[in-house]
C-alpha atoms as a PDB file:
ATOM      1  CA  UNK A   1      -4.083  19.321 -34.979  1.00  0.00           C
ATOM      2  CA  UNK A   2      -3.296  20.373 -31.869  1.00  0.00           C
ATOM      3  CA  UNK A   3      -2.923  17.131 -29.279  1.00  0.00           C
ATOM      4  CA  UNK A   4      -4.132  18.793 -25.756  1.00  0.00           C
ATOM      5  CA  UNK A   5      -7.529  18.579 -26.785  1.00  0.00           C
ATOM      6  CA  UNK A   6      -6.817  15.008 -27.653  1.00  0.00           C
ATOM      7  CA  UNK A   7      -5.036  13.916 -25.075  1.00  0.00           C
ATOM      8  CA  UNK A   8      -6.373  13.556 -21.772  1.00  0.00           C
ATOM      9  CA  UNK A   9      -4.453  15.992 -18.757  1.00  0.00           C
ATOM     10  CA  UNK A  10      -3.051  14.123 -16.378  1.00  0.00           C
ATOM     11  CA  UNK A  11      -4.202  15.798 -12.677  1.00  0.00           C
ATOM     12  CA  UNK A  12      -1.157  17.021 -10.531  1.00  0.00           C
ATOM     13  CA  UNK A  13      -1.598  16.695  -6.849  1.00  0.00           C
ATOM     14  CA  UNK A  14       0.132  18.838  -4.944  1.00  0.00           C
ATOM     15  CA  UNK A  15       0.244  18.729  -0.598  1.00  0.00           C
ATOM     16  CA  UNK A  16       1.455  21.602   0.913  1.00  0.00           C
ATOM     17  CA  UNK A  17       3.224  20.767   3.944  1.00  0.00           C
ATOM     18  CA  UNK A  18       1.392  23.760   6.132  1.00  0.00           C
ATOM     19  CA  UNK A  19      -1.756  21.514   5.325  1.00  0.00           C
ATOM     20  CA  UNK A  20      -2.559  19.140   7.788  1.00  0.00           C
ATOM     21  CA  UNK A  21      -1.955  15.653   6.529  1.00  0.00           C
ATOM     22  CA  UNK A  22      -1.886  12.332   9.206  1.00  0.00           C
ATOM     23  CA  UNK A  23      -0.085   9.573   8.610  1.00  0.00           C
ATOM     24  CA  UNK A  24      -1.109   6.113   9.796  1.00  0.00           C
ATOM     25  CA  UNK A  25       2.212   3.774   9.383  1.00  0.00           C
ATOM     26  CA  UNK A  26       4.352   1.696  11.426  1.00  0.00           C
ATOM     27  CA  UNK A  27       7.708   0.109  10.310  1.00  0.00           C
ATOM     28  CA  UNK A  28       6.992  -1.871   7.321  1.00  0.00           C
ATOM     29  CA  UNK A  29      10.588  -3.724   8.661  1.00  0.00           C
ATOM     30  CA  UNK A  30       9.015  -5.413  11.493  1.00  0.00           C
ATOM     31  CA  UNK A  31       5.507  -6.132  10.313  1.00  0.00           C
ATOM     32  CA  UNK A  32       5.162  -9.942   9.578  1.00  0.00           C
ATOM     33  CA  UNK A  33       5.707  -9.364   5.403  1.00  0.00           C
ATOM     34  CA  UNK A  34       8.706  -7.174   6.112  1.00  0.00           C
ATOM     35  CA  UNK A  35      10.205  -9.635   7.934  1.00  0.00           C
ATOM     36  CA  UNK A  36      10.126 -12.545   5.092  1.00  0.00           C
ATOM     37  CA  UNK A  37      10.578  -9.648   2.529  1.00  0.00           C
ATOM     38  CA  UNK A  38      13.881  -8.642   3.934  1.00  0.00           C
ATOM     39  CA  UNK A  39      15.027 -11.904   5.511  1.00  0.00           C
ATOM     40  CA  UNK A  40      15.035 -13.638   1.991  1.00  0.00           C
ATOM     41  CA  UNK A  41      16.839 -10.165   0.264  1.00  0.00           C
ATOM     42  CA  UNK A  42      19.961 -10.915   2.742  1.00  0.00           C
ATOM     43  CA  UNK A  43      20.014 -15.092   2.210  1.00  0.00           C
ATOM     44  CA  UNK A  44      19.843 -14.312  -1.659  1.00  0.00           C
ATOM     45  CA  UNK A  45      22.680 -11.535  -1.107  1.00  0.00           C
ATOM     46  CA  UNK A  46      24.380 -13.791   1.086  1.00  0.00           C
ATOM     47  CA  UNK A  47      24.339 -16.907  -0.766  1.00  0.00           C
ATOM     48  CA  UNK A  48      25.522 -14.779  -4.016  1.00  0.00           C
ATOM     49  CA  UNK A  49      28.426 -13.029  -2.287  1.00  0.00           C
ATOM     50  CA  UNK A  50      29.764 -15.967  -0.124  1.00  0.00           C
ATOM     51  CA  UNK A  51      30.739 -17.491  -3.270  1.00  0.00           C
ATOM     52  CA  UNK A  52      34.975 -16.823  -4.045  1.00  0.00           C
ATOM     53  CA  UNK A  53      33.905 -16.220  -7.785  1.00  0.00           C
ATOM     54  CA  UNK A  54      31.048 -14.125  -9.494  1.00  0.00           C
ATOM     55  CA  UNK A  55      30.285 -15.115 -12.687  1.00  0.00           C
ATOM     56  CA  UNK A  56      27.976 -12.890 -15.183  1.00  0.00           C
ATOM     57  CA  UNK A  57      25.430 -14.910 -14.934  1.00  0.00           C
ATOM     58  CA  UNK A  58      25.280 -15.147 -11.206  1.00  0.00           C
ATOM     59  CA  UNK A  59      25.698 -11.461 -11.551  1.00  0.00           C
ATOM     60  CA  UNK A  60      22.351 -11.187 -13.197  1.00  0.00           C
ATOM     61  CA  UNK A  61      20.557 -12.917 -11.099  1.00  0.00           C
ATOM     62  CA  UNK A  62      20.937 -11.000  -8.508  1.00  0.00           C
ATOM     63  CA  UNK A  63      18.782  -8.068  -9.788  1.00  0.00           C
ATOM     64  CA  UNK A  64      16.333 -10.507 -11.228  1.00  0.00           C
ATOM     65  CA  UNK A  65      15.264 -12.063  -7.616  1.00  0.00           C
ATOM     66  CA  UNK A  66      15.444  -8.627  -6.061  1.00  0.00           C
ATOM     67  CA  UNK A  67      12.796  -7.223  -8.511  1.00  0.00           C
ATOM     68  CA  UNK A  68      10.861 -10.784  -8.182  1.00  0.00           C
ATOM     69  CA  UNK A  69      11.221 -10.045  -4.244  1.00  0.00           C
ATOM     70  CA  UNK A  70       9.846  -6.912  -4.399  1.00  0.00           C
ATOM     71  CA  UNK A  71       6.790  -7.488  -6.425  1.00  0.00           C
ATOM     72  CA  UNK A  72       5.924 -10.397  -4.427  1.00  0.00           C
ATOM     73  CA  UNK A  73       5.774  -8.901  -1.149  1.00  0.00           C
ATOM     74  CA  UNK A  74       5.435  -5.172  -1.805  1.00  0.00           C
ATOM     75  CA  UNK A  75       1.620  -5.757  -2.526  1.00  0.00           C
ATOM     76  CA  UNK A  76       1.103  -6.136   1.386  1.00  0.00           C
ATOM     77  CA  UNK A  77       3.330  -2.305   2.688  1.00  0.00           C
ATOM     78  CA  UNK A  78       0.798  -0.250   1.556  1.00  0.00           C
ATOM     79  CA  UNK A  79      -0.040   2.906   4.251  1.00  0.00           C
ATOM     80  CA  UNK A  80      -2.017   5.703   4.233  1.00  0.00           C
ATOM     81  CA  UNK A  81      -1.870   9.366   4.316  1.00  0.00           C
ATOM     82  CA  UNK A  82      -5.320  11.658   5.130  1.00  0.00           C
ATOM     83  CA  UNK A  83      -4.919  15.335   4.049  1.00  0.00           C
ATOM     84  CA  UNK A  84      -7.815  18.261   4.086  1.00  0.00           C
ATOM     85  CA  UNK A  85      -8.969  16.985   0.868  1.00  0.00           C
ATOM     86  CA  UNK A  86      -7.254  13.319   0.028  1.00  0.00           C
ATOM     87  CA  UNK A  87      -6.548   9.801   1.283  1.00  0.00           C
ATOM     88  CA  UNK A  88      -3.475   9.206  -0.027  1.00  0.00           C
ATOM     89  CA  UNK A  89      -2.478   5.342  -0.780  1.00  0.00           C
ATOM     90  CA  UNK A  90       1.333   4.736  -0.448  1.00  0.00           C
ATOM     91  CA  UNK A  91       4.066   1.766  -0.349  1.00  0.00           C
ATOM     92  CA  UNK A  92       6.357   1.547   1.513  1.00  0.00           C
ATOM     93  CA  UNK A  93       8.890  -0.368  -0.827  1.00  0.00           C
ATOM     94  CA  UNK A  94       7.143   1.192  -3.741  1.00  0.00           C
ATOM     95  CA  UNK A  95       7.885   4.709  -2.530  1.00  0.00           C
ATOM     96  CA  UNK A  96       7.550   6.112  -6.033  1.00  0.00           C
ATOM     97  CA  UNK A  97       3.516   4.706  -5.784  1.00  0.00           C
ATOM     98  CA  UNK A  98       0.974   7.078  -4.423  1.00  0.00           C
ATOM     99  CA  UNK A  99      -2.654   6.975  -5.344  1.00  0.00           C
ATOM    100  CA  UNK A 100      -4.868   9.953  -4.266  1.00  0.00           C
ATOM    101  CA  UNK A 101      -8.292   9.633  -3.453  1.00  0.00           C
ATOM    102  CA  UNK A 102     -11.009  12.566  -3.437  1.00  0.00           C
ATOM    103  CA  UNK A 103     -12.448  12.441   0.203  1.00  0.00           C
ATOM    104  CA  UNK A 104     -15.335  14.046  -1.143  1.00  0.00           C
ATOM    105  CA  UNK A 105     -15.903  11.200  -4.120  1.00  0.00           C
ATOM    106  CA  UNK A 106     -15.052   8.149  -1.629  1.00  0.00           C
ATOM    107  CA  UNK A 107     -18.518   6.608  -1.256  1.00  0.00           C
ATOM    108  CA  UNK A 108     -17.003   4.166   1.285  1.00  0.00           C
ATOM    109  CA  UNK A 109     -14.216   2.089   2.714  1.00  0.00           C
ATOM    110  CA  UNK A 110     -14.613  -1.667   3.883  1.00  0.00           C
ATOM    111  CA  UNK A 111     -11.588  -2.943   5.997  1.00  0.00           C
ATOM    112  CA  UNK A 112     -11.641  -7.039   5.676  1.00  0.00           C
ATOM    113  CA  UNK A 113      -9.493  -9.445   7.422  1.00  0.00           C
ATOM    114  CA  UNK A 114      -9.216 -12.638   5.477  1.00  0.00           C
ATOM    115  CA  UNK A 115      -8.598 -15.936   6.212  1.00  0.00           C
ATOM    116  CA  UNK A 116      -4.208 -16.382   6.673  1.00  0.00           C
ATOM    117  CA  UNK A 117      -3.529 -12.853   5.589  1.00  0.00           C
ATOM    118  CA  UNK A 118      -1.338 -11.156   8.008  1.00  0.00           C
ATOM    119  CA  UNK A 119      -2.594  -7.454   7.461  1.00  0.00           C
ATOM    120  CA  UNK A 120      -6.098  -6.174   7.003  1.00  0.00           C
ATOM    121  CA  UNK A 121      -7.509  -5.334   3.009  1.00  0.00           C
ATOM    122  CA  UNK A 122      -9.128  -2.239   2.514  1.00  0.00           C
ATOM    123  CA  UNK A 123     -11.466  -1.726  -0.348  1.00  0.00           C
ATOM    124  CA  UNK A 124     -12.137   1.771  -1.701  1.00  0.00           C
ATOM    125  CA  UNK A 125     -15.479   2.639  -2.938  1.00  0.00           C
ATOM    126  CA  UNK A 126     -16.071   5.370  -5.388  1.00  0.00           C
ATOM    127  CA  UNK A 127     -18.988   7.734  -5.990  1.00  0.00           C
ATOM    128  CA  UNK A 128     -17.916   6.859  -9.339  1.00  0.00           C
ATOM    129  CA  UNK A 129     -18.229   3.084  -8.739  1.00  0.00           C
ATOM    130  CA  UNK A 130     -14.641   2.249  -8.867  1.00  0.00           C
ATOM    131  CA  UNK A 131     -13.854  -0.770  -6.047  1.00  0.00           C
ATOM    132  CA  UNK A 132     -10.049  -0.452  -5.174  1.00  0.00           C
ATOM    133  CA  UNK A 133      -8.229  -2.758  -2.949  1.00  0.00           C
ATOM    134  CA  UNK A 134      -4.987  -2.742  -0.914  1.00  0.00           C
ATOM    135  CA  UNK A 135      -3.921  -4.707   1.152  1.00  0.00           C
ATOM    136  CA  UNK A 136      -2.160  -3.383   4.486  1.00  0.00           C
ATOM    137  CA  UNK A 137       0.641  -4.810   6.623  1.00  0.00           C
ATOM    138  CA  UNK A 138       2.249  -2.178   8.234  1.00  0.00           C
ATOM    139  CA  UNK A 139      -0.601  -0.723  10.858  1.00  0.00           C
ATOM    140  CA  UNK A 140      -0.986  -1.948  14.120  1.00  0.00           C
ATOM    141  CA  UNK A 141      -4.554  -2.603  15.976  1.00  0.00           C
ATOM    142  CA  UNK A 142      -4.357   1.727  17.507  1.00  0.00           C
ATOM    143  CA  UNK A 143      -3.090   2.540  13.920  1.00  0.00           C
ATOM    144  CA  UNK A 144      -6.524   1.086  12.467  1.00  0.00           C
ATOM    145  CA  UNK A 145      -8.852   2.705  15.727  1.00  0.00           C
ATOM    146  CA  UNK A 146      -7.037   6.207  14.504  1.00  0.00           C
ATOM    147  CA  UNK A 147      -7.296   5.682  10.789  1.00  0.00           C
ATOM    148  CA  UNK A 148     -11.362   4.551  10.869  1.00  0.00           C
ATOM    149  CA  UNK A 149     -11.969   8.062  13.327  1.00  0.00           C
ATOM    150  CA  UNK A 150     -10.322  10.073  11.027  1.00  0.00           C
ATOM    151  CA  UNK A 151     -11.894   9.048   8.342  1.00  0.00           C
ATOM    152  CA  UNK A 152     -15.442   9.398   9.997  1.00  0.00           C
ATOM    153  CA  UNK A 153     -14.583  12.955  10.785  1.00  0.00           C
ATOM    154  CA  UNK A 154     -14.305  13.221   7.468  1.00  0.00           C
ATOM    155  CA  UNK A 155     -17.570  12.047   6.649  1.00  0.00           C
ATOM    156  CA  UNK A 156     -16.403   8.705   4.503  1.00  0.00           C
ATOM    157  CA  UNK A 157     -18.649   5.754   5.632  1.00  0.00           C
ATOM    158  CA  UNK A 158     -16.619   3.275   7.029  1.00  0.00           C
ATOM    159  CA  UNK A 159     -17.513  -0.379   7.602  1.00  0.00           C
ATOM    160  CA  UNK A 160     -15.249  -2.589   9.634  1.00  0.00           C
ATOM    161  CA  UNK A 161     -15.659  -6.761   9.090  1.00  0.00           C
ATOM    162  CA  UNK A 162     -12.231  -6.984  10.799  1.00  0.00           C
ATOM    163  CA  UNK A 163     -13.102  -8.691  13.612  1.00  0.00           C
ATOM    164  CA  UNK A 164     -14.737 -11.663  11.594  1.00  0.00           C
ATOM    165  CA  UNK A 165     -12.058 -13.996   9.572  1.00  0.00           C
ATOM    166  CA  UNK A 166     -13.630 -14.404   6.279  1.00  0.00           C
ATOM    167  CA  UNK A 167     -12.223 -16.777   3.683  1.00  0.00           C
ATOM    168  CA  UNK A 168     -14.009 -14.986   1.084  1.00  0.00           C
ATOM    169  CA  UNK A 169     -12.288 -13.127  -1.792  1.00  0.00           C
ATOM    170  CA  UNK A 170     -13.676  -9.681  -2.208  1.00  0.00           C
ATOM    171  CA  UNK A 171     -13.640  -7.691  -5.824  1.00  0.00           C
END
């Protein structure tokens, strides 16, 4: 039995850096979730190493509420890359994360602002009527203006509801 006809490939994506590929990011550090994120990794690694004596156990916590750190707050860094052919979803403290979307099977892209959320949400829309969401901390107002044109040129439909707070959760 052979298992490749089984077994589903897994698609390689591969951007060549003579393409031309845009970046829309600013510095994850000062946006408002980088702050907290790193201001609570120093107190932790602070409070643990001001102590005259480590202890294993105090040793193992350490790792514990860095990992709990990160996948509280990481959620919020996400940025994104526009090649020829992709939008390209990436985190900033989840640098090994990248999700790559077909420009040509995006249907549409909703950015949302929601009710004591710092960044903007954007919600993907498939041709193949997947709905993905990420939420974005890291662009500025000038980052967003770019992001939305280049997308347009691109021919994705883009529908902005930024500039009306909505407490309503979207799926």
């Amino acid at each position: 039995m052979n298992l490749d006809s089984i077994l589903p490939h897994k698609k390689s994506f591969k951007i060549n850096s003579y393409n031309k590929t845009k970046t829309f990011n600013f510095s994850h550090v000062l946006s408002f979730t980088g702050i907290f994120f790193y201001g609570l990794v120093s107190i932790s690694f602070y409070s643990f190493f001001s102590r005259e004596t480590l202890n294993i156990y105090i040793t193992l916590q350490i790792p514990v509420i860095i990992t709990f750190l990160i996948l509280l707050f990481s959620n919020d860094m996400n940025y994104f890359t526009i090649s020829d052919n992709y939008l390209i979803v990436k985190n900033s403290i989840r640098f090994w994360e990248k999700k790559y979307f077909d420009l040509n099977e995006i249907e549409s892209i909703n950015i949302h602002r929601h009710y004591r959320q710092s960044g903007k949400t954007v919600v993907i829309k498939t041709k193949l009527f997947e709905n993905r969401t990420y939420s974005s901390d890291n662009l500025l107002n000038k980052h967003w203006e770019s992001f939305k044109i280049e997308l347009k040129k691109n021919n994705v439909a883009v529908f902005d509801d930024s500039d009306r707070i909505s407490k309503r959760v979207i799926y």
